[in-house]
N, C-alpha and C. Protein backbone atom coordinates (compact mmCIF):
# COMPACT_ATOMS: atom_id res chain seq x y z
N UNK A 1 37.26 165.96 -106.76
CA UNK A 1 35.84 166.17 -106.80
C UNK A 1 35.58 167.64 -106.54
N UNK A 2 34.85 168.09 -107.11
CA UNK A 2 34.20 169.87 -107.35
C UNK A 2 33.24 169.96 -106.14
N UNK A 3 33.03 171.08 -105.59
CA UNK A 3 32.20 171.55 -104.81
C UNK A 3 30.78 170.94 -105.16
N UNK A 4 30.46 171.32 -106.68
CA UNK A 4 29.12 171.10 -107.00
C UNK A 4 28.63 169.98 -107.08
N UNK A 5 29.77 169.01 -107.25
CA UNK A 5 29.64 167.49 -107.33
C UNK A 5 29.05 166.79 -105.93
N UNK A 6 29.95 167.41 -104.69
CA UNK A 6 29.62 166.80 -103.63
C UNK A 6 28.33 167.44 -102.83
N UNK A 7 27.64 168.45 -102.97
CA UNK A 7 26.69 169.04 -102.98
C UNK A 7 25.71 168.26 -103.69
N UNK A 8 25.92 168.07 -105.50
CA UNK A 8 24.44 166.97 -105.62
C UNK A 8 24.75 165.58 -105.13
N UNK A 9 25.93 165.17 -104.62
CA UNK A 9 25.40 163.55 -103.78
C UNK A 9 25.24 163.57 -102.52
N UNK A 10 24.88 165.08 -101.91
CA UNK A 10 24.81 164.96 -100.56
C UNK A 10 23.32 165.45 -101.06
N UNK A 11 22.74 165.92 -101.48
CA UNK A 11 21.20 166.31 -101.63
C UNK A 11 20.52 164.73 -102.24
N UNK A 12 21.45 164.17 -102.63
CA UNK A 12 21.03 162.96 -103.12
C UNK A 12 20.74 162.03 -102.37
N UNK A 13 21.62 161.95 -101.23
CA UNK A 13 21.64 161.24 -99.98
C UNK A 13 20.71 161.07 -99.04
N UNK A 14 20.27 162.87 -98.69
CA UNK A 14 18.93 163.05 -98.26
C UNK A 14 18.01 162.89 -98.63
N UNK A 15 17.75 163.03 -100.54
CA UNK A 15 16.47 163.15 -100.83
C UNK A 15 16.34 161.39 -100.58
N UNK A 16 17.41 160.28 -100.74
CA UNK A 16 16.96 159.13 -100.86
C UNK A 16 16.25 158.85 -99.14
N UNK A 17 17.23 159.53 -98.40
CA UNK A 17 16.84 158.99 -96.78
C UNK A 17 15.74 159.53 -96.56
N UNK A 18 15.21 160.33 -96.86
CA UNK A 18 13.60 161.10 -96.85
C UNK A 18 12.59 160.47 -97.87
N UNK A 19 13.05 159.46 -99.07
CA UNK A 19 12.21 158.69 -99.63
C UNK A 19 12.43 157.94 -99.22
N UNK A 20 12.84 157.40 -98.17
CA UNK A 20 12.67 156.01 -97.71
C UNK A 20 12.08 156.13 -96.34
N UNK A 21 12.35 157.25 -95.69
CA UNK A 21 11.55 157.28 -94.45
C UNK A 21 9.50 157.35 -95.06
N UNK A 22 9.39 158.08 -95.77
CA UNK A 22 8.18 158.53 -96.27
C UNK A 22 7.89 156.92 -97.09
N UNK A 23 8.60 156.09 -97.62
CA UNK A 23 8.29 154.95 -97.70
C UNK A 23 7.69 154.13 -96.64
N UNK A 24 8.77 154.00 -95.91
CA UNK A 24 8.43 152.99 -94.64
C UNK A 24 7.46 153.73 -93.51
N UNK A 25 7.06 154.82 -93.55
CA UNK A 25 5.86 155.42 -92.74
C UNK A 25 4.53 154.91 -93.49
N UNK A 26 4.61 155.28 -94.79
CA UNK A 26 3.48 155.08 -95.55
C UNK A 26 3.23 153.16 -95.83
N UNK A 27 4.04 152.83 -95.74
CA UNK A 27 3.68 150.93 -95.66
C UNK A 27 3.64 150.75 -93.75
N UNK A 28 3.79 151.38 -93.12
CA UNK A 28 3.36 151.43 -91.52
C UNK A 28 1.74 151.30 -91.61
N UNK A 29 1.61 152.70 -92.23
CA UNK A 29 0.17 153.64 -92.14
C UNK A 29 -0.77 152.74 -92.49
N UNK A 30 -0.42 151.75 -93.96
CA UNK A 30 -1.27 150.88 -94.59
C UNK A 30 -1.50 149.61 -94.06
N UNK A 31 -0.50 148.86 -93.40
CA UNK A 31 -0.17 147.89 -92.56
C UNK A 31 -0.88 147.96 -91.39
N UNK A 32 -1.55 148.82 -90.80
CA UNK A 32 -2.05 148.98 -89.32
C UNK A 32 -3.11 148.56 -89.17
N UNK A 33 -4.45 148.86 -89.80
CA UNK A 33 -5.36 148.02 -89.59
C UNK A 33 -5.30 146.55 -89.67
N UNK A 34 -4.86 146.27 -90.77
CA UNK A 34 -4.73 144.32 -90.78
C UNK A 34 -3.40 143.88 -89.61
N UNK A 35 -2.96 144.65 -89.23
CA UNK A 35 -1.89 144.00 -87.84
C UNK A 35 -3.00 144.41 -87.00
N UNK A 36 -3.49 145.42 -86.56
CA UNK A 36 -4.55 145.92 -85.43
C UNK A 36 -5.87 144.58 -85.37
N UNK A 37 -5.60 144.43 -86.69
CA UNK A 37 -7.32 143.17 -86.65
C UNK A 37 -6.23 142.05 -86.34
N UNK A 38 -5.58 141.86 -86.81
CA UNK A 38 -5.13 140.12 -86.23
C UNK A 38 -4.75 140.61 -84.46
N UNK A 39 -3.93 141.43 -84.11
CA UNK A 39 -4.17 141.50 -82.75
C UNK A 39 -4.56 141.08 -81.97
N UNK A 40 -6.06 141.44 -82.23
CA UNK A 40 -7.22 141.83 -81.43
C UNK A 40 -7.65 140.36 -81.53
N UNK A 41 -7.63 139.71 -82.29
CA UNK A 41 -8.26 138.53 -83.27
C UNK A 41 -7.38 137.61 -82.27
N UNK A 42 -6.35 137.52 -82.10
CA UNK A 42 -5.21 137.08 -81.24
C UNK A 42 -5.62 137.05 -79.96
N UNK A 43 -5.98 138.12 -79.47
CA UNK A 43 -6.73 138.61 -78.30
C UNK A 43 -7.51 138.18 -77.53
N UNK A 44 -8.42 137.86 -78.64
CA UNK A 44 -10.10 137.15 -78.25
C UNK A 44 -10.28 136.38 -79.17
N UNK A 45 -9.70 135.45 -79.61
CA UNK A 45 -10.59 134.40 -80.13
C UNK A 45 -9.32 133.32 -79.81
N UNK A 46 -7.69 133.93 -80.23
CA UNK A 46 -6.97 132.57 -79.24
C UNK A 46 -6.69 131.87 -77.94
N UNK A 47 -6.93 133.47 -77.30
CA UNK A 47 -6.72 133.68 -75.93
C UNK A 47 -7.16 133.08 -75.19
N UNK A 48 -7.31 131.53 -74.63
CA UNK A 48 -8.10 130.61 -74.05
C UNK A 48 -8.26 131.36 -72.78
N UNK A 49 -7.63 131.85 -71.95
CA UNK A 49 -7.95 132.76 -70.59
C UNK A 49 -9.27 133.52 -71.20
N UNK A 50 -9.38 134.36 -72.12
CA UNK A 50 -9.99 135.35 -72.34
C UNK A 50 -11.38 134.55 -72.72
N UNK A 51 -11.66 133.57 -73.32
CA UNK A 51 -12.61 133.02 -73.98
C UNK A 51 -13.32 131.98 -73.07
N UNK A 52 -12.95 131.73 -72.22
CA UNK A 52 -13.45 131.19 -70.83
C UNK A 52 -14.05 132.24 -70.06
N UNK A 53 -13.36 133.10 -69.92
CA UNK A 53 -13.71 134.45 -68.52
C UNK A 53 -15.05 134.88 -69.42
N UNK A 54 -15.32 135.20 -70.72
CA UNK A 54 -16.07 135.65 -71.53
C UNK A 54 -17.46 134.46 -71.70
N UNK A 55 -17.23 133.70 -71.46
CA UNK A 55 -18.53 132.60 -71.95
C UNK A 55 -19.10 132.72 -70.53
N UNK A 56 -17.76 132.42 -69.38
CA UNK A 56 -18.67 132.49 -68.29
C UNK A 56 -19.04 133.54 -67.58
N UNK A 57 -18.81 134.50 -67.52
CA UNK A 57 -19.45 136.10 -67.42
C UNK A 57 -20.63 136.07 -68.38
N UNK A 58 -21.46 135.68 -69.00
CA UNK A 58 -22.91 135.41 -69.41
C UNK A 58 -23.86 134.61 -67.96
N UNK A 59 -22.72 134.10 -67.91
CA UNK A 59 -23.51 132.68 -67.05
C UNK A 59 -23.50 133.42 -65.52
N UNK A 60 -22.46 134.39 -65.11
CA UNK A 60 -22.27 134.86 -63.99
C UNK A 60 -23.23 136.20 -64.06
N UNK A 61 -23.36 136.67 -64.66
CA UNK A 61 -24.35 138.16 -64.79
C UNK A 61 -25.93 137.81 -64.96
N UNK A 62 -26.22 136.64 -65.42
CA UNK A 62 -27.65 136.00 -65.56
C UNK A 62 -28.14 135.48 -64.13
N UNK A 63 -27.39 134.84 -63.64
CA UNK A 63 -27.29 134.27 -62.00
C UNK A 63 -27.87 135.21 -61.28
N UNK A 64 -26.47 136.78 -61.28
CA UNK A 64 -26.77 137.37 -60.41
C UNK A 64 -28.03 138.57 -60.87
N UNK A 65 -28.31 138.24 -62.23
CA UNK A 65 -29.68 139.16 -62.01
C UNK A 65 -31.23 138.16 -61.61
N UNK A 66 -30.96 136.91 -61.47
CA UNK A 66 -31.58 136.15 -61.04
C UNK A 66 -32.01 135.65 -59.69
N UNK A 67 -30.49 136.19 -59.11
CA UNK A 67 -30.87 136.14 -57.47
C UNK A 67 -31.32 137.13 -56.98
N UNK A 68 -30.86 138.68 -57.97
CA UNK A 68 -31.59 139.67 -57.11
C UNK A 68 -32.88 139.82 -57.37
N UNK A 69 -33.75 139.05 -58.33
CA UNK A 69 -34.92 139.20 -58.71
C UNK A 69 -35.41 138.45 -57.21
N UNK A 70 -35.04 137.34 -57.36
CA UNK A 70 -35.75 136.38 -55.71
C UNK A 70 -35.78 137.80 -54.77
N UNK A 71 -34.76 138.33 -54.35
CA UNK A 71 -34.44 139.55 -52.87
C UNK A 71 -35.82 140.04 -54.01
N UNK A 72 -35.87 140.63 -54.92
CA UNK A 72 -37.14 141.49 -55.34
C UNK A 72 -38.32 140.98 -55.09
N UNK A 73 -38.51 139.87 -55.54
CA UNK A 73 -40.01 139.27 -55.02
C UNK A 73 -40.40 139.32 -53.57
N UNK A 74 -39.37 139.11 -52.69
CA UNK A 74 -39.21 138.63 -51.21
C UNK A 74 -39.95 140.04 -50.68
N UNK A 75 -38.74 141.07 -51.59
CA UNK A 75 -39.10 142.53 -50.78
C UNK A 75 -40.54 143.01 -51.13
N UNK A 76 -40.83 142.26 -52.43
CA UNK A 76 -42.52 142.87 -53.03
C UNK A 76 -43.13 142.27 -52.50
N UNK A 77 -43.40 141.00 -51.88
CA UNK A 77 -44.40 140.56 -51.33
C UNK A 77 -44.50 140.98 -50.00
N UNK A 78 -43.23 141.24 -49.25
CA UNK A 78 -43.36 141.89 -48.20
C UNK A 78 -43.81 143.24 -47.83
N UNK A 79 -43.88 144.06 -48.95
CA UNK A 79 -44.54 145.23 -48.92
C UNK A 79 -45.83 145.10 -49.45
N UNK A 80 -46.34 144.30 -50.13
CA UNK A 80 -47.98 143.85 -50.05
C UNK A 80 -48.32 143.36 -48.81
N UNK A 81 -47.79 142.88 -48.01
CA UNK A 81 -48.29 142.12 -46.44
C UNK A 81 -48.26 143.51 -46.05
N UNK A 82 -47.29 144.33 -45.78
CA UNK A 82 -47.68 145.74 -44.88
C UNK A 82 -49.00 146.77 -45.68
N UNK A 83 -48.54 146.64 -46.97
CA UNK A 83 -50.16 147.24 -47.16
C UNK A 83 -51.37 146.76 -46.61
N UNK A 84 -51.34 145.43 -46.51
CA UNK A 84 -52.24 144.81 -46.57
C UNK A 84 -52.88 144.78 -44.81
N UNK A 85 -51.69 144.93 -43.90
CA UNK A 85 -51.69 144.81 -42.91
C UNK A 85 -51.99 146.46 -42.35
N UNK A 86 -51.97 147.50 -43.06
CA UNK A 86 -52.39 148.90 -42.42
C UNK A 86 -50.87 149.39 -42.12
N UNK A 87 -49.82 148.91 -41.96
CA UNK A 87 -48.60 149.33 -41.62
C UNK A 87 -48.09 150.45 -42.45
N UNK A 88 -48.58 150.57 -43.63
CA UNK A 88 -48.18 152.32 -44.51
C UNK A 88 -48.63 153.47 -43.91
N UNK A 89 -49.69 153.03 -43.15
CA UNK A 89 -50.70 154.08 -42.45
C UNK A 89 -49.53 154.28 -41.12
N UNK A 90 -49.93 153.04 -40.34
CA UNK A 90 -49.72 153.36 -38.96
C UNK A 90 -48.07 153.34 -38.82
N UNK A 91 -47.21 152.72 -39.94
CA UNK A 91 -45.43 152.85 -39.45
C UNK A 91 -44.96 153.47 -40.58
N UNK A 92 -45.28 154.64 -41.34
CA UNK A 92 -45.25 155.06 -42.66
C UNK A 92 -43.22 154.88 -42.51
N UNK A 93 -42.96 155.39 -41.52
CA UNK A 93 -41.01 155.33 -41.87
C UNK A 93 -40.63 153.62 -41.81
N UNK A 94 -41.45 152.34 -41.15
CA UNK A 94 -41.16 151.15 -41.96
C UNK A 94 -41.59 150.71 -43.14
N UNK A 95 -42.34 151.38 -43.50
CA UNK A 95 -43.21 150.81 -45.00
C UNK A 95 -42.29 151.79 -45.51
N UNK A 96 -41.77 153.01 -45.51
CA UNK A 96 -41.12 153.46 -46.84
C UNK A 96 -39.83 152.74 -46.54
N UNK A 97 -38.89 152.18 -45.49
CA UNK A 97 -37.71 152.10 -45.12
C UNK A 97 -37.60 150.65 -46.52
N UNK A 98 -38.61 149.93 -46.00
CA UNK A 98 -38.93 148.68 -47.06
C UNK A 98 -39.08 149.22 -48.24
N UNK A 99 -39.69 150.34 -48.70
CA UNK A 99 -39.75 150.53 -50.16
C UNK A 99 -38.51 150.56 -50.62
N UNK A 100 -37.56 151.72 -49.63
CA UNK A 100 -36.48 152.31 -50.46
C UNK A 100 -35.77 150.91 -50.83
N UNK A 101 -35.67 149.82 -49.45
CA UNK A 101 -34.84 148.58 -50.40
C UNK A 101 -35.15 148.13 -51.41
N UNK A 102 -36.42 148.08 -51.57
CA UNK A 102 -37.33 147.17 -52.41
C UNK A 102 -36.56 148.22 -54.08
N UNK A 103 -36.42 149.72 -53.76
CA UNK A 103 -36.15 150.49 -54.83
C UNK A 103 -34.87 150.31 -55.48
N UNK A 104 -34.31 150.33 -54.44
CA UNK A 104 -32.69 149.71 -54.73
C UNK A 104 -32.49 148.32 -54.99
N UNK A 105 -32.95 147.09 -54.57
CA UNK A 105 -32.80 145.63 -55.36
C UNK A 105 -33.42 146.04 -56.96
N UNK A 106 -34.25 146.73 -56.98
CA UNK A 106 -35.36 146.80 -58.39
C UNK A 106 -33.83 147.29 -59.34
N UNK A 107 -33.21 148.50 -58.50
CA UNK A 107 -32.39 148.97 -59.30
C UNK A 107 -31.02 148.13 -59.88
N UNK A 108 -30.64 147.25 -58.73
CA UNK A 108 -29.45 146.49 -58.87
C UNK A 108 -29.90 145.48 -60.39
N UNK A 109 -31.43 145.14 -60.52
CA UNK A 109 -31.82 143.87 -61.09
C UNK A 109 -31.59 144.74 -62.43
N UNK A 110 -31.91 146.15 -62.60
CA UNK A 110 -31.93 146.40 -63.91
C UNK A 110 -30.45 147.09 -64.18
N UNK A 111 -29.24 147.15 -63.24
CA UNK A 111 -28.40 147.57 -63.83
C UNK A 111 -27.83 145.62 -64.46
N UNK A 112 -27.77 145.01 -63.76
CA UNK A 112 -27.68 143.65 -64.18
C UNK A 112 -27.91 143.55 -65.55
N UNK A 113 -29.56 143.22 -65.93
CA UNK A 113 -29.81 143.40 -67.28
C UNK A 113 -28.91 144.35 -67.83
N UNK A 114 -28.76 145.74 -67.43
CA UNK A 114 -28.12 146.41 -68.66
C UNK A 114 -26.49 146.10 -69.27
N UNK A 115 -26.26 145.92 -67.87
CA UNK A 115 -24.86 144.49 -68.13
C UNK A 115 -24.73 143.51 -68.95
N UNK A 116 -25.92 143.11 -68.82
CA UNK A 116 -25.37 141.21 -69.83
C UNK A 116 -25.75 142.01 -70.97
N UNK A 117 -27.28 142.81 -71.30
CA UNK A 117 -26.92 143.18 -72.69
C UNK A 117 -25.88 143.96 -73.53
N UNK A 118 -25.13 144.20 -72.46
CA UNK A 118 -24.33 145.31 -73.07
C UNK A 118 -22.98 144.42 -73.96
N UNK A 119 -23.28 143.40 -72.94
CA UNK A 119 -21.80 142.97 -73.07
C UNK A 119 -22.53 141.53 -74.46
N UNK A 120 -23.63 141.65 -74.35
CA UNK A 120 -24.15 140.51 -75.55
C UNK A 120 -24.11 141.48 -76.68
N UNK A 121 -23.94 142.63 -76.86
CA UNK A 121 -24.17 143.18 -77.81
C UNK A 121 -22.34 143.54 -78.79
N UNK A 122 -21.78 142.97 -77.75
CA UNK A 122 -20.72 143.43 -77.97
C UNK A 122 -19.88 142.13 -79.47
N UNK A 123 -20.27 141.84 -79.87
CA UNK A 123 -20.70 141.13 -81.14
C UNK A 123 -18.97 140.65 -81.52
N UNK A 124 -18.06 141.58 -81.51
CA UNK A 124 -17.00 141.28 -82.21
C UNK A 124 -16.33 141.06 -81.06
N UNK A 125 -16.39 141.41 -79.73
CA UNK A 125 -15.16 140.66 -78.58
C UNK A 125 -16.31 139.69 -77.76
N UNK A 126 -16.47 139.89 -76.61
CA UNK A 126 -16.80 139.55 -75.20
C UNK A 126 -18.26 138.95 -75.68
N UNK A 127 -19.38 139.08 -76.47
CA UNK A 127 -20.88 138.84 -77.34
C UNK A 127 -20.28 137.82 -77.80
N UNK A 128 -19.50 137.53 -78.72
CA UNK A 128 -18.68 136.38 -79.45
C UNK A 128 -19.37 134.87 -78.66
N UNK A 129 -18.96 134.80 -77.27
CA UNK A 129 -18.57 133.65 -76.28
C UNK A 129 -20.31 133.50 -75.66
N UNK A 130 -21.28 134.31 -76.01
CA UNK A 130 -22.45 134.01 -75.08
C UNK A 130 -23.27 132.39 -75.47
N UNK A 131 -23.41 132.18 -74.88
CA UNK A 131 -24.04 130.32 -74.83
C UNK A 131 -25.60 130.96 -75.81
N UNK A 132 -25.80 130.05 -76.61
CA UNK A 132 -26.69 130.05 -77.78
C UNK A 132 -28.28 129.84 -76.62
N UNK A 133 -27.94 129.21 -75.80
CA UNK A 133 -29.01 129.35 -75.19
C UNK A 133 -29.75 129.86 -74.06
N UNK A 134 -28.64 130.71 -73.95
CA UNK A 134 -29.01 132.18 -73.06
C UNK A 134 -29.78 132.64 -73.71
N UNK A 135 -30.24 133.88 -73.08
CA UNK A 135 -31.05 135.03 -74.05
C UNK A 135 -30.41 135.80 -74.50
N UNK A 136 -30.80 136.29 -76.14
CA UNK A 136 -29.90 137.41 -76.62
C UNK A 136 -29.49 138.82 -75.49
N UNK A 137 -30.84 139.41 -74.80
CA UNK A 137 -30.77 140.39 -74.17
C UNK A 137 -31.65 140.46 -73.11
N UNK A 138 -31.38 141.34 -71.64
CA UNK A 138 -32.18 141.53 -70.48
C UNK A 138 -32.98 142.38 -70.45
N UNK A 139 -34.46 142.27 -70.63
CA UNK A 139 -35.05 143.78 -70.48
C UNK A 139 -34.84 144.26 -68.89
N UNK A 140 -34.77 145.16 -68.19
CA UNK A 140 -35.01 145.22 -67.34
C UNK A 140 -36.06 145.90 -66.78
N UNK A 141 -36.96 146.17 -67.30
CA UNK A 141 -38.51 146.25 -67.10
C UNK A 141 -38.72 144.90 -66.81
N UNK A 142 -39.02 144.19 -67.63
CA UNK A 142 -39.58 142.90 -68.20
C UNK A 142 -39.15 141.89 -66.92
N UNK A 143 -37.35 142.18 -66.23
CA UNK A 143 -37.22 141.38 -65.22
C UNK A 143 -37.48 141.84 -63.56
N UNK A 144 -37.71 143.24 -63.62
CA UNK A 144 -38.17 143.57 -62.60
C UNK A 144 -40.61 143.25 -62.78
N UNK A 145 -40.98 143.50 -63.39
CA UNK A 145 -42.15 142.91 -63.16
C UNK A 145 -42.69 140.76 -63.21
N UNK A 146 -41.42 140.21 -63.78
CA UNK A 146 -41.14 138.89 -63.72
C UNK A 146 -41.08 138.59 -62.46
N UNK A 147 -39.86 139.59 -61.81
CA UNK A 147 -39.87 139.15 -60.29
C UNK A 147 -41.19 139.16 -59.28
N UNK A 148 -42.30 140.46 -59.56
CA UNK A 148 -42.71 140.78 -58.72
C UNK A 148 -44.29 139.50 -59.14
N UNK A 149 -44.07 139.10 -59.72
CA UNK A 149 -44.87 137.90 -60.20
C UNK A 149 -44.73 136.61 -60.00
N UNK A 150 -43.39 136.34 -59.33
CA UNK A 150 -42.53 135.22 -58.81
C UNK A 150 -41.98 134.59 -60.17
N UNK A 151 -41.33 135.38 -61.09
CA UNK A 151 -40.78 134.37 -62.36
C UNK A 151 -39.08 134.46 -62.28
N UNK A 152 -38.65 134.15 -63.16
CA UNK A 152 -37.41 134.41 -63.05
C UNK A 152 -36.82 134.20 -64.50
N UNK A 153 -35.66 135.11 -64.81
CA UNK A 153 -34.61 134.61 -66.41
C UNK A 153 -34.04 133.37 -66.61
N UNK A 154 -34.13 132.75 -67.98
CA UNK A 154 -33.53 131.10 -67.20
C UNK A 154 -32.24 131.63 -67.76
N UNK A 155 -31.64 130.79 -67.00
CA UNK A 155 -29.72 130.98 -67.22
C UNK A 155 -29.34 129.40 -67.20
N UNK A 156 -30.45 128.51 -67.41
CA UNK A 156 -29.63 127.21 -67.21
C UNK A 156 -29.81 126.73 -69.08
N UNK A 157 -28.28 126.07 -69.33
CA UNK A 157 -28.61 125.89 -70.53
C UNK A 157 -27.84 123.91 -70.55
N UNK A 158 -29.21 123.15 -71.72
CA UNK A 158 -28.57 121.66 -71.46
C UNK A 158 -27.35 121.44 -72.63
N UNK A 159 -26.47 120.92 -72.25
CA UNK A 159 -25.35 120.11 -72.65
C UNK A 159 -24.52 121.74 -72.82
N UNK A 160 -23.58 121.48 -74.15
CA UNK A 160 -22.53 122.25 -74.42
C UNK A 160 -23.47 122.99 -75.62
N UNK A 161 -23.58 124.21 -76.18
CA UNK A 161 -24.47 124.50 -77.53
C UNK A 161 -23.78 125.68 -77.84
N UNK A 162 -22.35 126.03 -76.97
CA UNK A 162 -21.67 127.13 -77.86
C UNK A 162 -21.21 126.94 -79.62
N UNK A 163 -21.39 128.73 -79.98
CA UNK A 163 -21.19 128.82 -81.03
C UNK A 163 -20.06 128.30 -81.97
N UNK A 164 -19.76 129.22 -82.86
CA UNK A 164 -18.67 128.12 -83.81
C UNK A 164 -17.14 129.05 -82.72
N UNK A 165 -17.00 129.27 -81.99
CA UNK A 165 -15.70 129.37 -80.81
C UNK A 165 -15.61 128.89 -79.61
């Protein structure tokens, strides 16, 4: 065998191992989204752990923006009795001490709301699992003046009415 001979089957060798790497990268590259979607798909929709924790985290974030609405009413009506009673005047550091809680439950109630909607909005994972008869979304305006009115979000829903998962 000649110099020149073994020179083109060694360039031959490479050019094939470099068309085949550049093969099998490029059927990787194309392959990734549809393995990435079944994944995920794998993830959250077989994942019975995951699809439980997910239906009931609706039911657990509605609760607790429901109980802090009650602490909200409790604290609003109690700061109408001190208005009402002259106590802004005459104990201005207990009437604000009461506001600031009253400011902070208001706040807990609307990070709540921004919670469940966030996570209802979330359409293709964790939104998937929300009970049809929840509410799509929490205003949290809407549940901080509910409270101070004595209302509350309903979170109770009858029988089973989840979606098609």
């Amino acid at each position: 065998m000649s110099g020149g001979r073994i020179a083109l089957i060694g360039i031959g060798a490479v050019a094939t191992i470099v068309v085949l790497v550049v093969v099998l990268y490029l059927t990787v590259w194309h392959t990734a989204e549809p393995r990435g979607a079944l994944s995920a798909r794998e993830q959250i929709i077989a994942n019975a752990g995951f699809r439980i924790s997910a239906y009931n985290n609706f039911f657990d974030k509605c609760a607790y923006v429901k109980s802090q609405q009650a602490k909200l009413e409790n604290n609003w009506e109690a700061l109408q009795e001190m208005e009402a009673a002259g106590i802004k005047e005459s104990d201005p550091d207990r009437y604000w001490k009461k506001f600031d809680e009253y400011t902070a439950i208001a706040n807990t109630v609307e990070t709540g709301c921004n919670s469940y909607t966030a996570d209802a909005n979330k359409k293709e994972t964790v939104g998937k699992f929300k009970e049809v008869c929840l509410p799509e979304s929490l205003d949290p305006q809407d549940a901080v003046q509910q409270a101070k009115e004595g209302g509350r979000i309903e979170c109770e829903c009858e029988g089973w009415q989840q979606g098609p998962y």
